[in-house]
N, C-alpha and C. Protein backbone atom coordinates (compact mmCIF):
# COMPACT_ATOMS: atom_id res chain seq x y z
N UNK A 1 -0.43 -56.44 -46.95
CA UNK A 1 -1.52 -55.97 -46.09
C UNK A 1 -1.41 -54.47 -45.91
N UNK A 2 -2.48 -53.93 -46.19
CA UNK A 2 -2.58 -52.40 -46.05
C UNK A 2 -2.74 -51.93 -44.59
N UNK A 3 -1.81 -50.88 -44.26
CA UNK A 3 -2.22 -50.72 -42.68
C UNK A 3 -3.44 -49.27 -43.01
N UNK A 4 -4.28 -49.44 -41.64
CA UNK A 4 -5.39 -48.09 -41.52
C UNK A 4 -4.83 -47.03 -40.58
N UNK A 5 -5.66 -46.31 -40.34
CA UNK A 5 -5.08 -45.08 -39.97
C UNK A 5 -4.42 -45.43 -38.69
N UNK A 6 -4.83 -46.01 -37.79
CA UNK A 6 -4.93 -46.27 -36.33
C UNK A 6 -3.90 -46.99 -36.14
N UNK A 7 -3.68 -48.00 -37.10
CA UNK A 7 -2.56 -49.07 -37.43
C UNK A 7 -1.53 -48.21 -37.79
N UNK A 8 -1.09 -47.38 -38.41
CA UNK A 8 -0.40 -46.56 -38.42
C UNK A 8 0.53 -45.94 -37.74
N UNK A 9 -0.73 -45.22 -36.80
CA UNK A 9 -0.59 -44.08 -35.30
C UNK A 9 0.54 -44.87 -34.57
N UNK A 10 -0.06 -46.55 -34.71
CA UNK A 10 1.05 -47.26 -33.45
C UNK A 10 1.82 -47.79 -33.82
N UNK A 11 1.96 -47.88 -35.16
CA UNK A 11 3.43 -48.56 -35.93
C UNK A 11 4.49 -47.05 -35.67
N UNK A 12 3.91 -45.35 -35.90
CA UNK A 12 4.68 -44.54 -35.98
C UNK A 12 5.60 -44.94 -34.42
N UNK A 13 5.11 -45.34 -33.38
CA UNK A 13 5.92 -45.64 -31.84
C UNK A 13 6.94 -46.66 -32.69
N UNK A 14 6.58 -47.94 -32.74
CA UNK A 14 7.22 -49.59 -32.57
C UNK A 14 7.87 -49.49 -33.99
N UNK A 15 7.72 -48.75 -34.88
CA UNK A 15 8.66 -49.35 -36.64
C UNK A 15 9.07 -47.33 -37.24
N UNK A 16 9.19 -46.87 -36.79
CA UNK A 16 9.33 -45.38 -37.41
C UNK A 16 9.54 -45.78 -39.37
N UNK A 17 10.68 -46.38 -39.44
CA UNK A 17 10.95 -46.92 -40.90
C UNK A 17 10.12 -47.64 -41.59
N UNK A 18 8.99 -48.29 -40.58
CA UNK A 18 8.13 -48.99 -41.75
C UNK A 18 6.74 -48.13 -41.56
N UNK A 19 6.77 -47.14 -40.60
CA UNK A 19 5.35 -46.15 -40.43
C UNK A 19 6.01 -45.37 -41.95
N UNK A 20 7.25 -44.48 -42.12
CA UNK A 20 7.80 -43.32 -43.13
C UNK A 20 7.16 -44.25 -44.38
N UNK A 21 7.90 -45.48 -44.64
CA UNK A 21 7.23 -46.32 -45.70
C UNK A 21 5.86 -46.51 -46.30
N UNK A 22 5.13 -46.80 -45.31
CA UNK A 22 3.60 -46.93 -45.25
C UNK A 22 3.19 -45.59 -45.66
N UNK A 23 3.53 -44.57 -45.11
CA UNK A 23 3.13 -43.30 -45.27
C UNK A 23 3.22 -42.56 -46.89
N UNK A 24 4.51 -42.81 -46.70
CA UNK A 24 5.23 -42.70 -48.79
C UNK A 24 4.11 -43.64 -49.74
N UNK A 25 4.11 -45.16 -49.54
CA UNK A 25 3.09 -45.59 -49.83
C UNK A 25 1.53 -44.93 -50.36
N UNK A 26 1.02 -44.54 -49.34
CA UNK A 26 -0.34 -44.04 -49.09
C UNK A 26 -0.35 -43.03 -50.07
N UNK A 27 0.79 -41.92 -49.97
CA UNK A 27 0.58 -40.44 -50.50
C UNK A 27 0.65 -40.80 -52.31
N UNK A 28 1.71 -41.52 -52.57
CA UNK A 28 2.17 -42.05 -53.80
C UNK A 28 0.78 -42.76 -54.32
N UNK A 29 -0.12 -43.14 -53.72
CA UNK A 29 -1.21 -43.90 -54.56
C UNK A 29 -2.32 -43.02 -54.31
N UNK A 30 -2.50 -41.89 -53.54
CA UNK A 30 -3.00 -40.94 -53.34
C UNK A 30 -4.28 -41.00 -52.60
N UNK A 31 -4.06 -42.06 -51.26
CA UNK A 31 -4.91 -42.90 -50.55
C UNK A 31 -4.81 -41.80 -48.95
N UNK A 32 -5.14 -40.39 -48.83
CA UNK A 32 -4.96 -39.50 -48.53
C UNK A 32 -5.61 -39.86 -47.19
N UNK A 33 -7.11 -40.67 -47.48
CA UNK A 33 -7.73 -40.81 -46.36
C UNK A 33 -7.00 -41.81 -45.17
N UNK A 34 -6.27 -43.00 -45.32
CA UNK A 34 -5.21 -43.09 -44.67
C UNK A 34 -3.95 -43.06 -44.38
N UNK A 35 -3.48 -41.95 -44.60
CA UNK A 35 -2.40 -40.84 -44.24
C UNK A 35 -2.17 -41.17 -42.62
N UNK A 36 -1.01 -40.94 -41.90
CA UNK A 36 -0.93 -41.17 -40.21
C UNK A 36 -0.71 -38.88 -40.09
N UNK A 37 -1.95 -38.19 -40.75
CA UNK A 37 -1.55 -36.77 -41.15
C UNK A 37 -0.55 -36.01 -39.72
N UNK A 38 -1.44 -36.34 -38.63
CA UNK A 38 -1.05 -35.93 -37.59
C UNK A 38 0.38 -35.88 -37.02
N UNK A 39 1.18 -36.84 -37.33
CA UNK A 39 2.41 -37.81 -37.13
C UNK A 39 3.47 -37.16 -38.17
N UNK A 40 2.78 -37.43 -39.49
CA UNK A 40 3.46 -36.65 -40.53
C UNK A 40 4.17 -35.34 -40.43
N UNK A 41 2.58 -34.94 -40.01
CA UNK A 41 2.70 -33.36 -40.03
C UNK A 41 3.85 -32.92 -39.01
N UNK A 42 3.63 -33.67 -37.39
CA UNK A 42 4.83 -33.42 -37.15
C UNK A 42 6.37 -33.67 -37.30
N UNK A 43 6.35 -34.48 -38.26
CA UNK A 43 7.65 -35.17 -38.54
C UNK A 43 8.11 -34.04 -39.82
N UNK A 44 7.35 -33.57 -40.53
CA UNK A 44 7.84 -31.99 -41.41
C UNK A 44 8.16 -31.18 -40.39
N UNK A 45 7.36 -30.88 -39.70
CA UNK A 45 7.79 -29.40 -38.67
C UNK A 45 9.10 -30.10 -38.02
N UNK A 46 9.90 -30.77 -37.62
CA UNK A 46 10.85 -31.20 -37.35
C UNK A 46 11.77 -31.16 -38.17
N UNK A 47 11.71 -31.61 -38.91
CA UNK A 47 13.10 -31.71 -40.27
C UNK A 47 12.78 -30.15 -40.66
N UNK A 48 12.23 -29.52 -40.35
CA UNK A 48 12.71 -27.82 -40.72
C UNK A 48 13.22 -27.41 -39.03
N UNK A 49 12.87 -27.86 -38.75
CA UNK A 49 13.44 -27.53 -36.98
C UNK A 49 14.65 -27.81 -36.99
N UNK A 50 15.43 -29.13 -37.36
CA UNK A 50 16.31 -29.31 -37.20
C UNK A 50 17.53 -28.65 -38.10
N UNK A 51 17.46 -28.52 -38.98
CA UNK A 51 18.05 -27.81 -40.02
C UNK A 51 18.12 -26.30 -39.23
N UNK A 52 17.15 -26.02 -38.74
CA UNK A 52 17.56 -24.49 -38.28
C UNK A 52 18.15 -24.16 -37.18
N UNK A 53 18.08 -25.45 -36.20
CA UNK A 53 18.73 -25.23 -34.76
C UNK A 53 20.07 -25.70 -35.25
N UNK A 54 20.39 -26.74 -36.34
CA UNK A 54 21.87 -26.93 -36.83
C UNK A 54 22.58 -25.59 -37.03
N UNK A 55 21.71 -24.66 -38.04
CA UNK A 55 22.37 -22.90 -38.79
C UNK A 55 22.85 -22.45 -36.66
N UNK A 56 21.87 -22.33 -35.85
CA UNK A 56 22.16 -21.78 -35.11
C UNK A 56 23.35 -22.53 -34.09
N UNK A 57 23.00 -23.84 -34.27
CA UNK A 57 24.05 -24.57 -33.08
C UNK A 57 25.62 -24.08 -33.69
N UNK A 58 25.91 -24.25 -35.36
CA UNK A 58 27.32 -24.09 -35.81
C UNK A 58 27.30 -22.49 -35.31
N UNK A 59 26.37 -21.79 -35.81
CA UNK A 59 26.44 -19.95 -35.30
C UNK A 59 27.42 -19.80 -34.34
N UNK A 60 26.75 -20.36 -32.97
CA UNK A 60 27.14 -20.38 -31.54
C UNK A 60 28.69 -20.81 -31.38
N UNK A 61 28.75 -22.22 -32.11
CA UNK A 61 29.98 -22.44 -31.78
C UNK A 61 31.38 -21.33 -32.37
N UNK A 62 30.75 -21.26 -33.77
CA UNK A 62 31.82 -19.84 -34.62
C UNK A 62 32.05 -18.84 -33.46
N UNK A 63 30.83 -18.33 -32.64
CA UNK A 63 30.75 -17.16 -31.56
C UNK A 63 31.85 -17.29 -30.42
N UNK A 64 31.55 -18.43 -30.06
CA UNK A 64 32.45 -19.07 -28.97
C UNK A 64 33.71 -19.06 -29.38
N UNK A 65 34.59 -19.58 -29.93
CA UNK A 65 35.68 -19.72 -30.39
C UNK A 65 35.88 -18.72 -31.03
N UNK A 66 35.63 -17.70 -31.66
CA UNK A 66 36.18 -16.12 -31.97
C UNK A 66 36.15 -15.49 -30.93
N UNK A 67 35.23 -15.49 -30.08
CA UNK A 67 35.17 -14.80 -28.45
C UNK A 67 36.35 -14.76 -27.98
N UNK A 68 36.24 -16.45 -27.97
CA UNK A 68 37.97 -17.38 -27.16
C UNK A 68 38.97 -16.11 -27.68
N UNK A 69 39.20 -16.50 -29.09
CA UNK A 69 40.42 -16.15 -30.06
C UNK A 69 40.54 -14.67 -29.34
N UNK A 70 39.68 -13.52 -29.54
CA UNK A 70 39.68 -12.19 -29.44
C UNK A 70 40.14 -12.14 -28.08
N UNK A 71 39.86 -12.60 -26.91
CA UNK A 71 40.08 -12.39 -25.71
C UNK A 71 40.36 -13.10 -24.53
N UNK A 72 40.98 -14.25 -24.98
CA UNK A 72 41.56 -15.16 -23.96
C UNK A 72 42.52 -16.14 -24.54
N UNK A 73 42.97 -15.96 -25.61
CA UNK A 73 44.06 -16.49 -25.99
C UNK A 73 45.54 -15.81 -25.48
N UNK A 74 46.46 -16.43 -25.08
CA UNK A 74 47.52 -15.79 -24.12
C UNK A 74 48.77 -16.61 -25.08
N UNK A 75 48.98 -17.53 -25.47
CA UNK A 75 50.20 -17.81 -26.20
C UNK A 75 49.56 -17.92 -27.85
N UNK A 76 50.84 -18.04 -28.42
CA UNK A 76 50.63 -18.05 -29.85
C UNK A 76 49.97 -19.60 -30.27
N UNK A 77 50.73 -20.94 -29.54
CA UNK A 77 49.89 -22.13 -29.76
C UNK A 77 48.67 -22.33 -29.51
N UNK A 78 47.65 -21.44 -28.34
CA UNK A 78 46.44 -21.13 -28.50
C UNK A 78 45.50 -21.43 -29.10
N UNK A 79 44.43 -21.90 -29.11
CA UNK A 79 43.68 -21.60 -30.27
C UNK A 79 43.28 -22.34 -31.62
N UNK A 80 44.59 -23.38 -32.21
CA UNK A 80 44.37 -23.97 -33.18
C UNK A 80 43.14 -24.87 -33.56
N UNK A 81 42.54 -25.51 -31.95
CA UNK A 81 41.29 -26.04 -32.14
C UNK A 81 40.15 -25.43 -32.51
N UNK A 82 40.52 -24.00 -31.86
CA UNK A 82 39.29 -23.26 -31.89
C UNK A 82 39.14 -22.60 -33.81
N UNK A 83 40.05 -22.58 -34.10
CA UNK A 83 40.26 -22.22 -35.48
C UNK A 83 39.97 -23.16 -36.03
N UNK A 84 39.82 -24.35 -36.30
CA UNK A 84 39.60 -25.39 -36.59
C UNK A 84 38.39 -26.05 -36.61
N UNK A 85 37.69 -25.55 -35.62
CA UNK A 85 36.33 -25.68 -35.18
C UNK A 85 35.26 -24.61 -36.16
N UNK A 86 35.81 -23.08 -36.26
CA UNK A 86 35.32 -22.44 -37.12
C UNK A 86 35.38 -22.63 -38.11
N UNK A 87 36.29 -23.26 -38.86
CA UNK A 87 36.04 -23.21 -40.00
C UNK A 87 35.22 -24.65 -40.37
N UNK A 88 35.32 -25.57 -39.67
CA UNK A 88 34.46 -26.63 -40.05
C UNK A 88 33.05 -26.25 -39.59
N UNK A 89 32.75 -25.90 -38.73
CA UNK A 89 30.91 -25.05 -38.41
C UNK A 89 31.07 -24.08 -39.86
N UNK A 90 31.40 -23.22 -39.94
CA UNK A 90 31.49 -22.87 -41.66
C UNK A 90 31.19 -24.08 -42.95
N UNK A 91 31.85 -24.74 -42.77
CA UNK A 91 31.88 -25.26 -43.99
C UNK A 91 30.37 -26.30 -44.14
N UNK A 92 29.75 -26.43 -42.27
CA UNK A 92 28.33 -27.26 -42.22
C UNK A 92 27.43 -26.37 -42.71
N UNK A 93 27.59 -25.27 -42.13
CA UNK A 93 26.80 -23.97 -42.47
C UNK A 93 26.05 -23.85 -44.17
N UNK A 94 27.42 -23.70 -44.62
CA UNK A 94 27.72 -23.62 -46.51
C UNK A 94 26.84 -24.71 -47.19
N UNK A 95 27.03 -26.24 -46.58
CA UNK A 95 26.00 -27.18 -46.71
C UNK A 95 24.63 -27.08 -46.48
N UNK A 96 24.36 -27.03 -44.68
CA UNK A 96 22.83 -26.49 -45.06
C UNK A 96 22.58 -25.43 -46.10
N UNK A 97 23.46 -24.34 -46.11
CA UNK A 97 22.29 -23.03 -47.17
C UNK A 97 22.30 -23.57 -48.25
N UNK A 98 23.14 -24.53 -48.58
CA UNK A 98 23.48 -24.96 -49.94
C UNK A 98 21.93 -25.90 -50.20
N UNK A 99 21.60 -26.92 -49.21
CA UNK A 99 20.38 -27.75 -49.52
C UNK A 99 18.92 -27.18 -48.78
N UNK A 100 19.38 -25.72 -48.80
CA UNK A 100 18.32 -25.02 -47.83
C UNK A 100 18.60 -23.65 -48.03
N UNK A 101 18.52 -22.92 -49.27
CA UNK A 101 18.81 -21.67 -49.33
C UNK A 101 18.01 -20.94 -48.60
N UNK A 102 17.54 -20.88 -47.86
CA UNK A 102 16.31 -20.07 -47.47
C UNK A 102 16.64 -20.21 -45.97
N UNK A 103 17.29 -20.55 -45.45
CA UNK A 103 17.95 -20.66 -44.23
C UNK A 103 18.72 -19.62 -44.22
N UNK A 104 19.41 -19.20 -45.42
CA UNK A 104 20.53 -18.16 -45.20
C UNK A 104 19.83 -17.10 -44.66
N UNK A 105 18.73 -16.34 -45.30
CA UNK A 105 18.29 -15.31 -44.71
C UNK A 105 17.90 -14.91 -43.18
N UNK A 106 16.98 -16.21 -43.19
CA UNK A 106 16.84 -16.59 -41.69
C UNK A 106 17.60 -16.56 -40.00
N UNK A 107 19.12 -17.26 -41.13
CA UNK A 107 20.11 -17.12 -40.10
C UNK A 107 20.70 -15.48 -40.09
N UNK A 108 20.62 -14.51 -41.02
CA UNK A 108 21.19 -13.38 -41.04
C UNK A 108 20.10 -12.25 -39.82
N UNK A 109 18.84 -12.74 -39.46
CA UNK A 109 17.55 -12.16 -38.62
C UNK A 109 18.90 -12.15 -37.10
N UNK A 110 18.21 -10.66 -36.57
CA UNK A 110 18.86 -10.53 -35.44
C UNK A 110 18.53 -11.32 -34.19
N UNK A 111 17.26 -11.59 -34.28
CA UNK A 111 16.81 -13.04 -33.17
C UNK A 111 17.80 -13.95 -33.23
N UNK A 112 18.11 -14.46 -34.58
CA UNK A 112 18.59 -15.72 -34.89
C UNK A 112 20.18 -15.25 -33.99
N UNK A 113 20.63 -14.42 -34.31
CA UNK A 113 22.11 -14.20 -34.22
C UNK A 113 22.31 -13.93 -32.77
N UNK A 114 21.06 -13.64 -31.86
CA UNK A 114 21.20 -13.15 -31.09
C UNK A 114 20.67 -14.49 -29.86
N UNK A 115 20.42 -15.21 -30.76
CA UNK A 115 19.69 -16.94 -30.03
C UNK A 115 20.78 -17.56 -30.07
N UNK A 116 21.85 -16.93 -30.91
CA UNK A 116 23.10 -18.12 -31.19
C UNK A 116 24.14 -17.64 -30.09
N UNK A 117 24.50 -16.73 -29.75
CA UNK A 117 25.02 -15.50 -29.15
C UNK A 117 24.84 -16.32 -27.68
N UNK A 118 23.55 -16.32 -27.08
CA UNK A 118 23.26 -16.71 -25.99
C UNK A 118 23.52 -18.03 -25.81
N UNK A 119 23.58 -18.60 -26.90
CA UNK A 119 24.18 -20.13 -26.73
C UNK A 119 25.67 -20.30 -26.12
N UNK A 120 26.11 -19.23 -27.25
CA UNK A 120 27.57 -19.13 -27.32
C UNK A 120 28.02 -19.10 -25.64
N UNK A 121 27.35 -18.17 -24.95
CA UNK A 121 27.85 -17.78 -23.88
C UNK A 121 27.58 -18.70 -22.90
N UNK A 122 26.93 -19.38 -22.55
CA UNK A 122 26.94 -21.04 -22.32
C UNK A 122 27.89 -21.48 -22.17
N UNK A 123 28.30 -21.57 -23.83
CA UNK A 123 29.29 -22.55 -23.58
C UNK A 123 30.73 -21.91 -23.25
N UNK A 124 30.49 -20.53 -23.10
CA UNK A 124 32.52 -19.81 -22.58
C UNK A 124 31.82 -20.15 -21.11
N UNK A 125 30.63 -20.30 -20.66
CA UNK A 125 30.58 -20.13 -18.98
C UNK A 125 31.40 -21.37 -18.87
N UNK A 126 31.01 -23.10 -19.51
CA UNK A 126 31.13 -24.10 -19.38
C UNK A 126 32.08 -24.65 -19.76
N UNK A 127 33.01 -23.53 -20.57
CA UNK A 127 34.67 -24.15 -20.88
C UNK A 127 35.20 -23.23 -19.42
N UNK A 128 34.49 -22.27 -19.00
CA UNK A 128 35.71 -21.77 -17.94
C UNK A 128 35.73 -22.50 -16.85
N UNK A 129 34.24 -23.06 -16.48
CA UNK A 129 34.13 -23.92 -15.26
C UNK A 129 35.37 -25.57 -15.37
N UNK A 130 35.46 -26.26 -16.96
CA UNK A 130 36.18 -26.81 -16.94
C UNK A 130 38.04 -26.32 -16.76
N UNK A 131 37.96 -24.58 -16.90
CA UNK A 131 39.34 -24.44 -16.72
C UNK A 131 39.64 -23.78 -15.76
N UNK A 132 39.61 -23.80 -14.45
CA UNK A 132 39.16 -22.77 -13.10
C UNK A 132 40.17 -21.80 -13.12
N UNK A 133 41.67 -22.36 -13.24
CA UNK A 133 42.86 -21.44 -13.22
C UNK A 133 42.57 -20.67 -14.40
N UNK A 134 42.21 -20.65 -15.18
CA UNK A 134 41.83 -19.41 -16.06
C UNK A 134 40.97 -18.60 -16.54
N UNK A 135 39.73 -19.27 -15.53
CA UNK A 135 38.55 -18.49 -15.10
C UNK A 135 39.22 -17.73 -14.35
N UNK A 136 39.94 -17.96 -13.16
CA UNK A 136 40.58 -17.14 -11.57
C UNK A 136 41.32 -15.86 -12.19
N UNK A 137 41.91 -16.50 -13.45
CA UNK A 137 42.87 -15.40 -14.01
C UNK A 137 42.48 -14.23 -14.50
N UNK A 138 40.96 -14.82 -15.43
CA UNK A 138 40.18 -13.55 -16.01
C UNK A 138 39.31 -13.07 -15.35
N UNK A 139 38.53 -13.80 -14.38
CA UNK A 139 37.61 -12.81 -13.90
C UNK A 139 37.91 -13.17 -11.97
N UNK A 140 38.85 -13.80 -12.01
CA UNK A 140 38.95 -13.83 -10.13
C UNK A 140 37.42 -14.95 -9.75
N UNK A 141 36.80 -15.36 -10.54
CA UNK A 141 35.89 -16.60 -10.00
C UNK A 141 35.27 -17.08 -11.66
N UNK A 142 34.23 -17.46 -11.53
CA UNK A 142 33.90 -18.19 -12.23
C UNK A 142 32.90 -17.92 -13.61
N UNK A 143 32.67 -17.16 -14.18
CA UNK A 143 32.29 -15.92 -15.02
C UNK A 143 30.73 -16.23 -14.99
N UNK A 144 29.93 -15.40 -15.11
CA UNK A 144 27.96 -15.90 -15.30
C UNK A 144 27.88 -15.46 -16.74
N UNK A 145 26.88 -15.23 -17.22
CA UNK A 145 26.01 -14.49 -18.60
C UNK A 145 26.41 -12.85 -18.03
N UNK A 146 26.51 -12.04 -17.03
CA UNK A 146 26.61 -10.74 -16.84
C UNK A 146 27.94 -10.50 -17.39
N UNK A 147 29.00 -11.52 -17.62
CA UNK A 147 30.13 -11.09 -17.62
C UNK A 147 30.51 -11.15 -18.75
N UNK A 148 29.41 -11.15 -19.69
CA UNK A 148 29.81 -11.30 -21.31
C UNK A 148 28.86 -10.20 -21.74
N UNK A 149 28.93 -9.47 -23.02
CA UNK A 149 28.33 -9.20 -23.52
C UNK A 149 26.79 -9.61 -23.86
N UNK A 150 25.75 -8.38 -23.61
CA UNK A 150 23.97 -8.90 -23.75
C UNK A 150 23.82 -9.44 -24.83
N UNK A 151 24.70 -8.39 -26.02
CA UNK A 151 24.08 -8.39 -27.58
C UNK A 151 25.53 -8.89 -28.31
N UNK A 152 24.60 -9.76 -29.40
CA UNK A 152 25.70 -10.52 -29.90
C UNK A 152 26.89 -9.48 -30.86
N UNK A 153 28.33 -9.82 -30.54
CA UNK A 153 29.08 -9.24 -30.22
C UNK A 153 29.32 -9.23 -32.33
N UNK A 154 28.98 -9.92 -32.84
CA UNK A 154 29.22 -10.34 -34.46
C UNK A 154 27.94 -10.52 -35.17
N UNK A 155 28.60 -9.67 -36.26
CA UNK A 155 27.30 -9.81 -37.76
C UNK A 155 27.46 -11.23 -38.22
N UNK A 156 26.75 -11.20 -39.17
CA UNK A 156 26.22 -12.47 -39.63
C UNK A 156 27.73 -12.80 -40.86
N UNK A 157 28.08 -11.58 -41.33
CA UNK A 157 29.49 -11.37 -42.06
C UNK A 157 30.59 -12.14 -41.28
N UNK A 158 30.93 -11.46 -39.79
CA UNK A 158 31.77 -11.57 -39.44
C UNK A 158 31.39 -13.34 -38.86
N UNK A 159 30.39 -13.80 -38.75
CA UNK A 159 30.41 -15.07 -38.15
C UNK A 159 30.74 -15.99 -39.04
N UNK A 160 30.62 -15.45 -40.95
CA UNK A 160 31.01 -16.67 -41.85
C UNK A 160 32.27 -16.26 -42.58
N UNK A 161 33.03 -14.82 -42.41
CA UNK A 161 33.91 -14.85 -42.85
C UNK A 161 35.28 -14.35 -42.21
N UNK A 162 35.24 -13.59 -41.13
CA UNK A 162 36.48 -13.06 -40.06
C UNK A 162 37.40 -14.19 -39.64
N UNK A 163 38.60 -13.91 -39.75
CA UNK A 163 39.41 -14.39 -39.36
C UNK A 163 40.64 -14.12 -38.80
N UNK A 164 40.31 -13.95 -37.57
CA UNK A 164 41.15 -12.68 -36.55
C UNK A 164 42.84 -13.39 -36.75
N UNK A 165 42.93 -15.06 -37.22
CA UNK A 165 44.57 -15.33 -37.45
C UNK A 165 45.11 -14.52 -38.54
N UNK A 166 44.51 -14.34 -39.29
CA UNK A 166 45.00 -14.12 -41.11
C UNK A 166 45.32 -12.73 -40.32
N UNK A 167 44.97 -12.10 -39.76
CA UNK A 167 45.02 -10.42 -39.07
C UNK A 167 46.78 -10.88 -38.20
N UNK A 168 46.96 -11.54 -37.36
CA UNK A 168 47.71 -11.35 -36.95
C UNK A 168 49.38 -12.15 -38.35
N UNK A 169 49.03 -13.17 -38.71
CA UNK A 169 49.87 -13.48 -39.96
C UNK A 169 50.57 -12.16 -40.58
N UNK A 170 49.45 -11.42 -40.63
CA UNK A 170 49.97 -10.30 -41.52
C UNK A 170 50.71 -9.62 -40.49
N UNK A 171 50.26 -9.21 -39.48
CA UNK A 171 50.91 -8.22 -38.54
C UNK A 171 52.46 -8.77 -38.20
N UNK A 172 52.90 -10.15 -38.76
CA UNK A 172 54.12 -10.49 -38.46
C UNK A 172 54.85 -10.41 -39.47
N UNK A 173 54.44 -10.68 -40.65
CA UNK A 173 54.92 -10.60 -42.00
C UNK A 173 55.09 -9.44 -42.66
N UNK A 174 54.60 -8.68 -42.17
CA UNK A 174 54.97 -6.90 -42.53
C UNK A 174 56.33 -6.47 -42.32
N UNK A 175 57.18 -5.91 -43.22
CA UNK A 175 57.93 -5.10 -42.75
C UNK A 175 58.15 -3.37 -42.94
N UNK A 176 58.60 -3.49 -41.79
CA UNK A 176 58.44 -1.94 -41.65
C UNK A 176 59.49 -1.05 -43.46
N UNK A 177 58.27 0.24 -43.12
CA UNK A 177 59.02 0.33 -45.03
C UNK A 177 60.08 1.47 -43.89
N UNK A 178 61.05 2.01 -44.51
CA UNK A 178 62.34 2.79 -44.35
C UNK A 178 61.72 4.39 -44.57
């Protein structure tokens, strides 16, 4: 049984998997006039939405956790999550541009970096509120958005390739020449 347009509209609520079906259907036999277009259409503008708030959600987190690393790490065990965290938001990153080259550029736009930035700082407000004794320590209460930097503090370079450990590795492994 062929569904019509209308039949469609209300299968897209109650069956999403058998509306996408129906829809593939329709286009594939090139039965255009019942298309669910409206539904469609927004279900494209979404799957590019999402793909791009992903480039920016991993952004943010890289931001956050280099923030951490640069300026609130206090022992050497420190940190390993947060290192850990970057490089796997990296490696999601590498995937989208990889099935979405055209994202890369996008994500390199100073909006973008600077949308991720503001995320970032979110979430140092919302790790300090979970750590009060070391909110108290760094800022004597509980830190806002004033207490971070406006403008995002990293290029688009430094968000996919810096790695402030490999900096200190070396700084231990050096020896002084004679």
């Amino acid at each position: 049984m062929e569904l019509k347009t209308q039949s469609l509209k209300e299968l897209y609520e109650k069956d999403f998997y058998l509306w996408v079906l129906e829809n593939l259907k329709l286009l594939k036999n090139r039965e255009f006039e019942f298309v669910d277009w409206e539904n469609l259409l927004e279900e494209i503008e979404d799957m590019a939405r999402r793909h791009y708030e992903s480039v920016i959600s991993y952004m943010a987190v890289i931001m956050e956790h280099l923030y951490k690393w640069e300026n609130y790490r206090e022992e050497v065990y420190m940190g390993s999550s947060w290192k850990k965290s970057i490089l796997n938001a990296r490696k999601e990153i590498l995937k989208l541009f990889k099935n979405a080259p055209s994202l890369k550029a996008k994500a390199q736009e100073k909006e973008i970096l600077q949308r991720a930035w503001e995320d970032a700082v979110l979430d140092l407000i919302a790790w300090f509120k979970g750590n009060e004794k070391f909110a108290l320590r760094h800022f004597g209460r509980f830190p806002t958005e004033k207490d971070f930097p406006q403008e995002s503090p990293y290029t688009f370079e430094q968000i996919m390739e810096y790695e402030p450990w490999l900096e200190e590795i070396k700084e231990n492994t050096e020896t002084p020449q004679p």
